[in-house]
Protein backbone atom coordinates (compact mmCIF):
# COMPACT_ATOMS: atom_id res chain seq x y z
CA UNK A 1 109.24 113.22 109.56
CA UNK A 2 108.92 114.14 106.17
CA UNK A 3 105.06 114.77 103.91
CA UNK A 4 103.82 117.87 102.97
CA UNK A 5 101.57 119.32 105.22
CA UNK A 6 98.65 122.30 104.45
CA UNK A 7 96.76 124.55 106.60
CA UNK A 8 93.46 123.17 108.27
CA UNK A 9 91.64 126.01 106.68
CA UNK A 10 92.45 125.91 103.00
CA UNK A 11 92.07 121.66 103.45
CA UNK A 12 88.66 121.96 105.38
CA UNK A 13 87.11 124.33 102.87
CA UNK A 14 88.42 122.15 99.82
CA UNK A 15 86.92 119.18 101.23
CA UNK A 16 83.58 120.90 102.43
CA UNK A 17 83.03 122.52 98.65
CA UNK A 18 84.01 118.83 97.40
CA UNK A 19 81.61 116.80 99.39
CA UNK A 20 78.78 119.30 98.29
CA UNK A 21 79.48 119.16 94.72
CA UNK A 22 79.69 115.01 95.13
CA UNK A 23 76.45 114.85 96.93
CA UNK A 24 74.91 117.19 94.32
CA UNK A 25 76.25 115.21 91.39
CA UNK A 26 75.27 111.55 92.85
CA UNK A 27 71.41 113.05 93.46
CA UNK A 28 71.33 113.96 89.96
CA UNK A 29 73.24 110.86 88.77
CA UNK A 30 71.41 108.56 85.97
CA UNK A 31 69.36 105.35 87.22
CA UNK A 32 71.40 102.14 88.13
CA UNK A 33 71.37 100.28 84.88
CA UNK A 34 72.11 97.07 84.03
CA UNK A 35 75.59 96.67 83.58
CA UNK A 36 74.96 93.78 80.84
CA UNK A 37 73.53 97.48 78.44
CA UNK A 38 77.30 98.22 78.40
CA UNK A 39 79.29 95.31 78.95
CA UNK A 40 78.85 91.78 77.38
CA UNK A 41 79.65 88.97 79.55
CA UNK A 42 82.67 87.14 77.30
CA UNK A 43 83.57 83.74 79.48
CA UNK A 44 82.87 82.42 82.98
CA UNK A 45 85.66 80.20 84.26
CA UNK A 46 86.63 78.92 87.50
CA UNK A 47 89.20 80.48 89.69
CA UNK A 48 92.21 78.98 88.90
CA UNK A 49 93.41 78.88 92.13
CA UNK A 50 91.70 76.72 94.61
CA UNK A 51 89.48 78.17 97.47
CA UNK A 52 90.78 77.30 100.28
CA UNK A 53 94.17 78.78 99.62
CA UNK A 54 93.13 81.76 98.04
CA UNK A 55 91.21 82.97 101.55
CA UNK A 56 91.19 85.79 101.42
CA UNK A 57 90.67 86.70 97.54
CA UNK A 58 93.21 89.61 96.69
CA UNK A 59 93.58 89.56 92.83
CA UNK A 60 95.43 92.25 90.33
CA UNK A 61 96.00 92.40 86.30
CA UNK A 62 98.61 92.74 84.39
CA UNK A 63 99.79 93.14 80.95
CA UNK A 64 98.83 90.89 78.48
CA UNK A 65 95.79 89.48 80.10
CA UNK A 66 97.82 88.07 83.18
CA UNK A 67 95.84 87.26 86.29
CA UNK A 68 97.86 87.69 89.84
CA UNK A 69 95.95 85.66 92.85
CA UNK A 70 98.05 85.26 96.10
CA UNK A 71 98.19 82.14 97.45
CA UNK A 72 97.92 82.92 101.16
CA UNK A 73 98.52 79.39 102.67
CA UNK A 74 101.90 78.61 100.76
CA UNK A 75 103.23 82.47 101.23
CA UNK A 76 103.07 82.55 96.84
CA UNK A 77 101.75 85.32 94.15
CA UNK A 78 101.05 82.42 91.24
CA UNK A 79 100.36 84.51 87.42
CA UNK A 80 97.53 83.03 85.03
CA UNK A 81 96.60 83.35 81.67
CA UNK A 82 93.23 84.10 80.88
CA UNK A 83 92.90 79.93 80.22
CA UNK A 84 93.47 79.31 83.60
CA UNK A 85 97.32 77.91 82.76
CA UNK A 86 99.93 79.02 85.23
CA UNK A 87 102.95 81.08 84.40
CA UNK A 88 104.90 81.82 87.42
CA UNK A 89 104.66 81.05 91.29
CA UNK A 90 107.00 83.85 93.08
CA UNK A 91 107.76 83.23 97.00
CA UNK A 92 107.38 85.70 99.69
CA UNK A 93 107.89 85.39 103.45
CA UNK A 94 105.46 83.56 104.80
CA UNK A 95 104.97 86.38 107.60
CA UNK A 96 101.84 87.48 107.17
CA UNK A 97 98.79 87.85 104.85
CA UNK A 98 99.01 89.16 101.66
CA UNK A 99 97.00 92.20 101.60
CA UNK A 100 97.60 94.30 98.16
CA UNK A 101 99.01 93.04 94.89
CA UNK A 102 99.24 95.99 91.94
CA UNK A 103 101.19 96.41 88.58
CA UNK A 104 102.38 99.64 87.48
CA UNK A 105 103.35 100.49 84.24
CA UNK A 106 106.75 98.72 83.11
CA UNK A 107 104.52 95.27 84.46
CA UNK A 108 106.65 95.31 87.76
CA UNK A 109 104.08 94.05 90.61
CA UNK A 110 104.23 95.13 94.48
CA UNK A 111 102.92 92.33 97.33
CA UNK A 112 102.04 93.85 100.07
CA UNK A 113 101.89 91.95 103.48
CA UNK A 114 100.36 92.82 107.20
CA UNK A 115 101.36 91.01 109.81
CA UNK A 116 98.51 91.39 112.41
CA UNK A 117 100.56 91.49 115.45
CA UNK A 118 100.97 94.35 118.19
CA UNK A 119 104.25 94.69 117.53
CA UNK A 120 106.81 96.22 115.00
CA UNK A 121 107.15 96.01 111.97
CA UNK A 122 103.33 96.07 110.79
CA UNK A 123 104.20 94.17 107.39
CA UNK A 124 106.41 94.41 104.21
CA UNK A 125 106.16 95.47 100.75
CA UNK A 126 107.76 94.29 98.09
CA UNK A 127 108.41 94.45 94.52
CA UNK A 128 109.37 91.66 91.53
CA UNK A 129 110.22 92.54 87.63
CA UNK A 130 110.61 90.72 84.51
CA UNK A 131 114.16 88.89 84.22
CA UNK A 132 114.15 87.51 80.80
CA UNK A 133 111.86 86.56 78.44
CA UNK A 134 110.00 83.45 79.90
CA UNK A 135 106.66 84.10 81.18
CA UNK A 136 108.22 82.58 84.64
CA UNK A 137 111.25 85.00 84.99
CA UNK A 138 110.27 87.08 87.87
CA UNK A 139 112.75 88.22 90.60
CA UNK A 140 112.81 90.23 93.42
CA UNK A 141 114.53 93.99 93.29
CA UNK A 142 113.76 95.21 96.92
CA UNK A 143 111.74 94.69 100.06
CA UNK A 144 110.96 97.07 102.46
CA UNK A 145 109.09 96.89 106.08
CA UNK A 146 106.88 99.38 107.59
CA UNK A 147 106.26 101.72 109.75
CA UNK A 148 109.27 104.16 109.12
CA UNK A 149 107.88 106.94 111.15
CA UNK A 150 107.45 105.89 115.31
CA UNK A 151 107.03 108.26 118.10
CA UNK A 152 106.33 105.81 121.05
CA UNK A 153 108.49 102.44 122.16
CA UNK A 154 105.37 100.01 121.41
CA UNK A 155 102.28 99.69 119.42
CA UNK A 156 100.24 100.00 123.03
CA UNK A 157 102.10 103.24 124.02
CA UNK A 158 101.82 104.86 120.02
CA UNK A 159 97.61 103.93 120.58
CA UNK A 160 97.34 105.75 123.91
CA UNK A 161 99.65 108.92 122.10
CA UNK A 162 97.16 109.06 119.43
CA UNK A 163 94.50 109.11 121.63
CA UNK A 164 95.88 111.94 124.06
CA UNK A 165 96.01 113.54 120.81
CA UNK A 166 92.37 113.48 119.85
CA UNK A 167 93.14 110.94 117.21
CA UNK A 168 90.87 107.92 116.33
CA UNK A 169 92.29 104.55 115.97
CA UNK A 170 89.41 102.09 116.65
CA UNK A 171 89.11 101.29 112.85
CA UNK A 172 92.72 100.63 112.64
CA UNK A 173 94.19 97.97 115.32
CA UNK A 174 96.96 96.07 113.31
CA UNK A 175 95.32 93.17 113.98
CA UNK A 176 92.45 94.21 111.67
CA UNK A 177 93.73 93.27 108.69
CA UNK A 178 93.47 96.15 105.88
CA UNK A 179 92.92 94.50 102.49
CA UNK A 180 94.29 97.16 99.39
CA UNK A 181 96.14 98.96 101.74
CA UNK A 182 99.02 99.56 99.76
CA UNK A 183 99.34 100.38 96.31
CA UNK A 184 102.29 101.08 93.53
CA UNK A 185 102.10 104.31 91.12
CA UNK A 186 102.20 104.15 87.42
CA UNK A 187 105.90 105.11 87.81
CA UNK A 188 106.93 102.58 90.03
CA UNK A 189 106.73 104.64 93.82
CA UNK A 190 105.07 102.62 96.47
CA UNK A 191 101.85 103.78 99.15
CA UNK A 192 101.23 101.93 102.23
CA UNK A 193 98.56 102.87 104.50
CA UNK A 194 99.90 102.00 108.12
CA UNK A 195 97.27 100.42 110.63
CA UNK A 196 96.84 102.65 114.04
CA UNK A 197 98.81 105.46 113.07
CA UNK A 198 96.17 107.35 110.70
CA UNK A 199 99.17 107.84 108.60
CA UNK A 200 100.65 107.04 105.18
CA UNK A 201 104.29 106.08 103.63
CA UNK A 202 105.93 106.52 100.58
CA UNK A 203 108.58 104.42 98.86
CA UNK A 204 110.29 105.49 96.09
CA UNK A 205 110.33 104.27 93.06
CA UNK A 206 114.18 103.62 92.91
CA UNK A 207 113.94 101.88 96.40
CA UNK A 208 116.09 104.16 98.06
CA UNK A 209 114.14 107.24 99.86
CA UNK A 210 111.02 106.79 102.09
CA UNK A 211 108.61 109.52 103.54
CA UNK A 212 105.90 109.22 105.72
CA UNK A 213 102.67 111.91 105.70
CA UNK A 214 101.22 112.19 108.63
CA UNK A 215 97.69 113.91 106.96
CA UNK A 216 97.48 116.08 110.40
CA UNK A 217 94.72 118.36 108.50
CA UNK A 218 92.64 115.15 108.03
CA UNK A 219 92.29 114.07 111.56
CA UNK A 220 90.91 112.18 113.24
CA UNK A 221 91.00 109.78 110.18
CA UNK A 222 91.24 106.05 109.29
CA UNK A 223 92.39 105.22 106.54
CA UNK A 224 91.20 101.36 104.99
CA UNK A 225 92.32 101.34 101.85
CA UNK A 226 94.39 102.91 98.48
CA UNK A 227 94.77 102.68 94.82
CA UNK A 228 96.90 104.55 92.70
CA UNK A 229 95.20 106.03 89.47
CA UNK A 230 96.49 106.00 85.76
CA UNK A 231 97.31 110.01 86.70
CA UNK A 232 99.17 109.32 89.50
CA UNK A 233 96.84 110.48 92.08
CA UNK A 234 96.13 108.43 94.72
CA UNK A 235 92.32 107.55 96.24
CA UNK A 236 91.39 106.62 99.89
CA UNK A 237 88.79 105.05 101.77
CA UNK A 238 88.18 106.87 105.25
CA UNK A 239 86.34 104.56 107.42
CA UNK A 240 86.26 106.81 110.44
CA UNK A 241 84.15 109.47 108.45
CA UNK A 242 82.67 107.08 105.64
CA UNK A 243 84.22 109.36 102.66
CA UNK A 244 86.52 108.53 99.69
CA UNK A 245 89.25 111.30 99.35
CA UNK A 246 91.40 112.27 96.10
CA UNK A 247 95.05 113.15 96.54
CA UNK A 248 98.06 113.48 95.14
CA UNK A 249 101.88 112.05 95.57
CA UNK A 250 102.53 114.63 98.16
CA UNK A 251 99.51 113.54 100.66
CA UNK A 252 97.47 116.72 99.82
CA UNK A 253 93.57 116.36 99.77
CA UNK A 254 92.16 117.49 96.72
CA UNK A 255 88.66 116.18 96.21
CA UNK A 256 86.52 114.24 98.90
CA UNK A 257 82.94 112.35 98.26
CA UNK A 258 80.60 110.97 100.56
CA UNK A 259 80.51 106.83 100.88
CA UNK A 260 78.80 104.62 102.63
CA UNK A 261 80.23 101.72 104.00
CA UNK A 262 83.54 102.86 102.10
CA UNK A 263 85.09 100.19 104.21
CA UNK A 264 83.52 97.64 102.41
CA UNK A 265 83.49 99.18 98.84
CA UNK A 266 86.60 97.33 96.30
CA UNK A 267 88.40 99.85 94.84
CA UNK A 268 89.91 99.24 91.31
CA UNK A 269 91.88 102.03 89.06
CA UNK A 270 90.78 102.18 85.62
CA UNK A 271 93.72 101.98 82.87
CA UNK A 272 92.48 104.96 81.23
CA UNK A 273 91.61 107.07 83.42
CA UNK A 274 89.97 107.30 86.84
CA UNK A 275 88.36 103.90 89.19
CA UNK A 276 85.73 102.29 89.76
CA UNK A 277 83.89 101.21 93.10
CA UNK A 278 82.36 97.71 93.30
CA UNK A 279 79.76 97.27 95.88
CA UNK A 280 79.14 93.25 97.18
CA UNK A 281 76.35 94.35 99.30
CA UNK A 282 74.29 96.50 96.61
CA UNK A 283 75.24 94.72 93.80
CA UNK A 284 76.37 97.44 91.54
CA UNK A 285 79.75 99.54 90.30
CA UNK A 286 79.74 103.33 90.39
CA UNK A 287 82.59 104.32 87.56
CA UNK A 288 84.43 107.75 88.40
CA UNK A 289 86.40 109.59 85.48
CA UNK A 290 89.77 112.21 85.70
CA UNK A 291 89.67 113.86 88.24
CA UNK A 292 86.66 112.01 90.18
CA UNK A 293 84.24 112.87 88.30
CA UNK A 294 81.28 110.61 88.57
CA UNK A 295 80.51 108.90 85.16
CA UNK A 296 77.42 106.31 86.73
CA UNK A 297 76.34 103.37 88.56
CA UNK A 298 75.49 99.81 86.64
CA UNK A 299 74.06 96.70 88.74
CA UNK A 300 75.47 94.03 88.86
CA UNK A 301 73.66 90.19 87.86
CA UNK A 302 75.25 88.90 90.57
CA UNK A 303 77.85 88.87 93.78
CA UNK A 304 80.95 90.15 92.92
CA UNK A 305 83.57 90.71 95.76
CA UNK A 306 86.80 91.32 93.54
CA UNK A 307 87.39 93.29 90.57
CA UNK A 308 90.37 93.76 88.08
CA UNK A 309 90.71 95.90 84.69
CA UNK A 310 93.14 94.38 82.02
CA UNK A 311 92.48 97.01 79.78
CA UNK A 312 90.16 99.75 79.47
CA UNK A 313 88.10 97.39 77.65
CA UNK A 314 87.80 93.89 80.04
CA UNK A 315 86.78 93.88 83.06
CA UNK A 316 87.02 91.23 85.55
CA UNK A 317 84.72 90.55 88.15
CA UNK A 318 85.14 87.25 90.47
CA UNK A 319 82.22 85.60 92.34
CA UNK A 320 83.32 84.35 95.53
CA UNK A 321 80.00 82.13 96.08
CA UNK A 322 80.26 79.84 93.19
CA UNK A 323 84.38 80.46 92.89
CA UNK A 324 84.36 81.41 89.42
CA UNK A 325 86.16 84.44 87.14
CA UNK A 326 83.64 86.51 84.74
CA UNK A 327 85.47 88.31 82.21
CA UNK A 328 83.25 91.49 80.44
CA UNK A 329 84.29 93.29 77.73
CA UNK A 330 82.97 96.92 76.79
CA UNK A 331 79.96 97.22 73.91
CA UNK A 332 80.85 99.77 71.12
């Protein structure tokens, strides 16, 4: 077992002074506004990818205006342009759903799977680069599965050890499937959240070390989903206690703001600085800056239920209803 762990005092008190300031700054935040005042809608297209194998809708960007959709019922991660013309189909095992897709910075993209069974391994992660030129030339440089870390012989036996230990694991039966739950850095190192386990595990960016934090000082916890920010620093959504927490490469808490429903809330890093939060039931985006710090709210025109940034400057927003892909790009 590897992670760094801190005291329960020091974390408690950070969080505690956190969630005050949050809750301060949110009652004092500007009036939703319209998110038309500060974005103009560019082009509504469909998604290129039909419906019924795109089930469920898990979406990332990457450079040059490249849309990544999985296709869940042929086991693929296909690559648009912004025209809707294809550019690569890359194969993974068809072993589970794809849950998470992400791009760090040198373009190289992670697929995340879960499996959804009561048994181990829980899923697999995986990452593909650029091989040449060609807007198809994608390979494979490493797959790993997860969990790492296992104190009992089966999934049943680990549930009724984290329960002898106080720990909650309703949220998290690996048969729930956790969409975002894994995430890649800017520098290439790899987050997975791991169903029933509360926990969290690192792979490096050079494939060969992995470390698994086992966030003791936030329990009982449930993690449901992650993101990597530009910075590094990694957010969470903790169904169990309906929070989103801030912290960094090492699994230390460093900020923590109230949430409701953060279960339900898509999480998207900016690529400037900070995320965003889209909201399908309320119809609006709250945008956080460095650091967390809350920048606003905008409603929405319509429902969204996936989000991707290009650029600091687009933003994508995908209606699941009507199937189609709204790009927005910022007003000066």
């Amino acid at each position: 077992m590897r992670g760094h762990v801190r005291t329960c005092v020091i974390i408690c008190a950070l969080l505690n002074a956190a969630l005050h300031t949050a809750a301060a700054t949110n009652e004092t935040a500007d009036s939703v506004r319209a998110l038309t005042s500060g974005w103009r809608l560019a082009w509504v297209r469909p998604v290129p990818l039909a419906r019924a194998a795109a089930a469920p809708l898990v979406v990332a960007a990457g450079r040059n205006q490249r849309l990544w959709i999985a296709d869940q019922n042929a086991g693929e991660v296909c690559v648009y342009s912004t025209r809707g013309r294809q550019l690569a189909r890359l194969k993974v095992a068809h072993r589970g759903v794809i849950s998470a897709l992400d791009v760090d910075r040198a373009d190289r993209l992670l697929v995340a799977q879960q499996r959804r069974e009561l048994r181990v391994p829980f899923g697999e992660v995986r990452i593909f680069e650029k091989s040449g030129s060609s807007a198809s030339s994608y390979r494979m440089i490493r797959s790993r599965t997860y969990p790492k870390y296992w104190t009992g012989r089966s999934v049943a036996e680990e549930m009724e050890l984290a329960r002898a230990r106080g720990e909650y694991t309703a949220f998290t039966p690996p048969e729930q499937l956790l969409l975002r739950g894994a995430a890649i850095t800017p520098r290439g190192s790899v987050f997975v959240i791991v169903p029933v386990l509360s926990t969290m595990e690192r792979f490096s960016a050079d494939g060969v070390t992995a470390s698994t934090y086992m966030m003791t000082e936030l329990r009982p916890w449930s993690p449901c989903w992650v993101i990597a920010a530009r910075d590094g620093r990694l957010v969470l959504g903790d169904a169990r206690n309906e929070r989103m927490l801030l912290m960094d490469t090492a699994g230390r808490a460093k900020a923590a703001w109230p949430v409701t429903r953060v279960g339900e809330q898509i999480a998207c890093a900016r690529p400037d600085r900070g995320w965003l939060m889209l909201d399908p039931h309320e119809h609006t985006i709250a945008w956080y800056g460095r650091d967390g710090i809350y920048e606003g709210r905008q409603g929405l025109p319509g429902r969204y239920e996936a989000v991707a940034m290009p650029d600091a400057r687009t933003l994508w927003l995908f209606d699941i209803n009507a199937w189609t892909w709204h790009e927005y790009q910022a007003i000066d």
